[in-house]
N, C-alpha and C. Protein backbone atom coordinates (compact mmCIF):
# COMPACT_ATOMS: atom_id res chain seq x y z
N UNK A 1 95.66 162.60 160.93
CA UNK A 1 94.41 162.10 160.43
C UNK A 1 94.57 160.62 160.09
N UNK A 2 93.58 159.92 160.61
CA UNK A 2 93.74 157.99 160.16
C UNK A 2 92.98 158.11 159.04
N UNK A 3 93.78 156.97 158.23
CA UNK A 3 93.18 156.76 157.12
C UNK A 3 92.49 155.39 156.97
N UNK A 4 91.39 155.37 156.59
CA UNK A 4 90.32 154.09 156.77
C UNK A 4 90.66 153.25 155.64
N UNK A 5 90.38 152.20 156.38
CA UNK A 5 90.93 151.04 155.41
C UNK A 5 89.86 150.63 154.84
N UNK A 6 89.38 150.23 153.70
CA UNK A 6 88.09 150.23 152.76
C UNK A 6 88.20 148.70 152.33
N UNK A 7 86.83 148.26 152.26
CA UNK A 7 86.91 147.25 152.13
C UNK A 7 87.19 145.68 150.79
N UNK A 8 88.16 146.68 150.35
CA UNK A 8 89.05 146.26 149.39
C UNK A 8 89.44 144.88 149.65
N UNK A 9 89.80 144.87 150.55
CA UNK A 9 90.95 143.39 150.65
C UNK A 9 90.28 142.10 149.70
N UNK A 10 91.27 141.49 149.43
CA UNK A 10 90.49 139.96 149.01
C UNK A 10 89.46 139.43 149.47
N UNK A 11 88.88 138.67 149.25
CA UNK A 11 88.20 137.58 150.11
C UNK A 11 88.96 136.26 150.67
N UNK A 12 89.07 135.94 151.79
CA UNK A 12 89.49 134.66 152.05
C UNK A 12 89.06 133.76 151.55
N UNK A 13 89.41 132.57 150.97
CA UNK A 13 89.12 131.47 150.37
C UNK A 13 88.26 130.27 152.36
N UNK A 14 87.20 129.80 151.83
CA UNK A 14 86.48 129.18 152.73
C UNK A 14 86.59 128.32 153.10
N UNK A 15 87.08 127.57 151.36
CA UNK A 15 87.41 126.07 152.01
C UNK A 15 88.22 125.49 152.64
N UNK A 16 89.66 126.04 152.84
CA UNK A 16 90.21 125.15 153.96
C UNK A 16 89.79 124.92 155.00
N UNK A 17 88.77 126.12 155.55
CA UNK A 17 88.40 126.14 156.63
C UNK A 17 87.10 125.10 156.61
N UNK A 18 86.40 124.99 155.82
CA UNK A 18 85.27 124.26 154.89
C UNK A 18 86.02 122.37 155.66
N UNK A 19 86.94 122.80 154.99
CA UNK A 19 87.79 120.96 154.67
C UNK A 19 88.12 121.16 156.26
N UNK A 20 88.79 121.69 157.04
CA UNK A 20 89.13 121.88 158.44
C UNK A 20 87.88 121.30 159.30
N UNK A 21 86.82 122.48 159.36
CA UNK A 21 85.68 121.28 159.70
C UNK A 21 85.32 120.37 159.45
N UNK A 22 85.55 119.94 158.20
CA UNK A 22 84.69 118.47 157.88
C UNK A 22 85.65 117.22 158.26
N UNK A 23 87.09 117.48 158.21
CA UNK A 23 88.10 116.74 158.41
C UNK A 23 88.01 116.70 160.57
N UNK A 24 87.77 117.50 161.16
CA UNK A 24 87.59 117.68 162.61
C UNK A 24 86.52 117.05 163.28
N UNK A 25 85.59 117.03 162.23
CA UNK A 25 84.08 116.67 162.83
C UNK A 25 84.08 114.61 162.52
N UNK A 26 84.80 114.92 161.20
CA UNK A 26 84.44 113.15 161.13
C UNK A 26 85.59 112.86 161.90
N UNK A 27 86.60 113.35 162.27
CA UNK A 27 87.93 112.80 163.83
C UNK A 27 86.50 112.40 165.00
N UNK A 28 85.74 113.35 165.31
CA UNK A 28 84.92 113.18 166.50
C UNK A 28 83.87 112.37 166.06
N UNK A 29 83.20 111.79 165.21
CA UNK A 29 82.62 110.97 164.60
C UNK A 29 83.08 109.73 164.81
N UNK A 30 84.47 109.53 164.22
CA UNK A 30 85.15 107.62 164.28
C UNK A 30 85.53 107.97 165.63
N UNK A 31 86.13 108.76 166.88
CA UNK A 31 85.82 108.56 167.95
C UNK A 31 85.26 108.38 168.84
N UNK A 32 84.04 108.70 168.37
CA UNK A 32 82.90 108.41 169.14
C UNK A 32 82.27 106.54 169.07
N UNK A 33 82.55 106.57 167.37
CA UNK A 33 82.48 105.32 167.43
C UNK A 33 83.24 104.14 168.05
N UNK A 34 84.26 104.48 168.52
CA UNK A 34 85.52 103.90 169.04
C UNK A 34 85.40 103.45 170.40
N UNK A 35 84.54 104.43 170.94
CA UNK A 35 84.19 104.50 172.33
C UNK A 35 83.04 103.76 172.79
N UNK A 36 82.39 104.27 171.96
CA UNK A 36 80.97 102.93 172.05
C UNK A 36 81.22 101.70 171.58
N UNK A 37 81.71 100.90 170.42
CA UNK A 37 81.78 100.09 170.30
C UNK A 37 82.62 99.18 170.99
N UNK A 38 83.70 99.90 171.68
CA UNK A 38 84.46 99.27 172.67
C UNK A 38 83.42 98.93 173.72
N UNK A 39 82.96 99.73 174.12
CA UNK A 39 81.84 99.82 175.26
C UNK A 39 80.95 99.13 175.29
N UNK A 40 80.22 99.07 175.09
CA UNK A 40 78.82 98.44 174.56
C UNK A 40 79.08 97.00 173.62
N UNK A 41 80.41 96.54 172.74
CA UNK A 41 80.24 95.17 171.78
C UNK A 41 81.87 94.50 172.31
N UNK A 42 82.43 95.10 172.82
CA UNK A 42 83.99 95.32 172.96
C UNK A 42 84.73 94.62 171.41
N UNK A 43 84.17 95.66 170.40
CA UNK A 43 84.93 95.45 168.90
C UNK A 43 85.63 96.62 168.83
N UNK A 44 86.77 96.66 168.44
CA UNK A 44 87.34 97.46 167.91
C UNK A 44 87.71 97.68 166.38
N UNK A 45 86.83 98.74 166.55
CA UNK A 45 86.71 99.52 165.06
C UNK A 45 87.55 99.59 164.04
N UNK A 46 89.15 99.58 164.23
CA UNK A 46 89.87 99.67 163.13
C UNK A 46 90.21 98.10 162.86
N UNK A 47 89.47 97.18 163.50
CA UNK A 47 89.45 95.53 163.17
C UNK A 47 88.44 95.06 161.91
N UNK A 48 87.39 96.31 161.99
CA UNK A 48 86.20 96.28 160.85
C UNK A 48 85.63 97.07 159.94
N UNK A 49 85.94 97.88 159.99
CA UNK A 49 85.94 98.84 159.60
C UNK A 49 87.05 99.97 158.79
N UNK A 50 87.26 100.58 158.05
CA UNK A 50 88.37 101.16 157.28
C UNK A 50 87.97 102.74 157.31
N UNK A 51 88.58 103.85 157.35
CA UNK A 51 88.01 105.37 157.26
C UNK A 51 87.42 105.36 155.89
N UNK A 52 87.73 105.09 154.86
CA UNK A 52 87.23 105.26 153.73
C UNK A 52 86.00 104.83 153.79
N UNK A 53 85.09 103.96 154.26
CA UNK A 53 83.95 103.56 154.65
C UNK A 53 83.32 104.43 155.66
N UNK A 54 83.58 104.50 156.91
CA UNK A 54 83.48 105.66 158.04
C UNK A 54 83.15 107.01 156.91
N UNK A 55 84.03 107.41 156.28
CA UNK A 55 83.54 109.03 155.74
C UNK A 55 82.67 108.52 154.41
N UNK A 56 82.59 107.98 154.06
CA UNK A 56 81.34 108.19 152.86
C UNK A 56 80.15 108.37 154.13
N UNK A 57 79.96 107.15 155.06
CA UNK A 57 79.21 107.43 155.81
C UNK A 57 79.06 108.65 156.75
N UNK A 58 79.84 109.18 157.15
CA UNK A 58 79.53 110.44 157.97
C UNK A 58 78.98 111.25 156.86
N UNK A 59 79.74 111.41 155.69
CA UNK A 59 79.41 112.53 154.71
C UNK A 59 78.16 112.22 154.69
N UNK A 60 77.40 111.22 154.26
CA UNK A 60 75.74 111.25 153.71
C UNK A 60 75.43 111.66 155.33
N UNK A 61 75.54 111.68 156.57
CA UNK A 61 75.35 112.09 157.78
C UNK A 61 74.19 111.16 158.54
N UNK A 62 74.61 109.72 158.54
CA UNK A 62 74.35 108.72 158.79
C UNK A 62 74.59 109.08 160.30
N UNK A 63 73.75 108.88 161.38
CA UNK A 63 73.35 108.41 162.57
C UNK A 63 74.56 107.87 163.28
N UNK A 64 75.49 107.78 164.59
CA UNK A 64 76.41 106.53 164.71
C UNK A 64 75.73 105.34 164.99
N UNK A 65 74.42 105.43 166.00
CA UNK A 65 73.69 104.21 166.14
C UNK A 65 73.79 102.98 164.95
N UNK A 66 73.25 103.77 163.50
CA UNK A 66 73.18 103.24 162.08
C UNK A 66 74.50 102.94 161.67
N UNK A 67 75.74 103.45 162.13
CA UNK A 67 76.97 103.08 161.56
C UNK A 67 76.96 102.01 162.52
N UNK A 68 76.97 101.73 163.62
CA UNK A 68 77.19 100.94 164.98
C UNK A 68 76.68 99.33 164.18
N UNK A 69 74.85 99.33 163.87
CA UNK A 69 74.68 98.75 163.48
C UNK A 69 75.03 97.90 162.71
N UNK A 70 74.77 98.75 161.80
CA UNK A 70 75.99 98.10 160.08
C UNK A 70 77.26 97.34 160.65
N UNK A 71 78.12 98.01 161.42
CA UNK A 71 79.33 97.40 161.79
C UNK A 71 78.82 95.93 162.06
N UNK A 72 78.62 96.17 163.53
CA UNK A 72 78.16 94.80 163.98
C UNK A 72 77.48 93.87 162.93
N UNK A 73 76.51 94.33 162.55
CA UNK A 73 75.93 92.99 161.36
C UNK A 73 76.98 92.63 160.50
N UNK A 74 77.85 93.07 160.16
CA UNK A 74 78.90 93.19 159.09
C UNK A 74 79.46 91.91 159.56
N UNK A 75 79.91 92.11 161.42
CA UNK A 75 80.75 91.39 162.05
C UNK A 75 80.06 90.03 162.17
N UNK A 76 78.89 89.81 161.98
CA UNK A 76 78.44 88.53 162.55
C UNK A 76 77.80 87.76 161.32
């Protein structure tokens, strides 16, 4: 006879996985920016820009166009 496993167990904790995405998504975020701005201004981003700036901005979930912007005006 099997004996059923009930749904006792802990709960997994969310947030690493929480912090995993948010840490993954702003990687594809400053890369994206990396790519365009090379592209399109030929600036490179870690010349103007710092991550600590980059993630406040992704966090409020700022546009890249609007980060793009900002950069460049920053630059000129």
């Amino acid at each position: 006879m099997k004996t059923r496993h009930s749904n006792s167990h802990p709960k997994k904790n969310p947030l690493p996985f929480a912090f995993y995405l948010l840490q993954n998504g702003f990687q594809v975020f400053r890369r994206r920016l990396e790519q365009e701005l090379m592209a399109d201004r030929g600036i490179n981003l870690s010349d103007c820009a710092d991550d600590e700036t980059l993630y406040r901005l992704y966090q409020r979930g700022e546009p890249t166009s609007f980060v793009m912007a900002r950069i460049c005006n920053d630059e000129n």
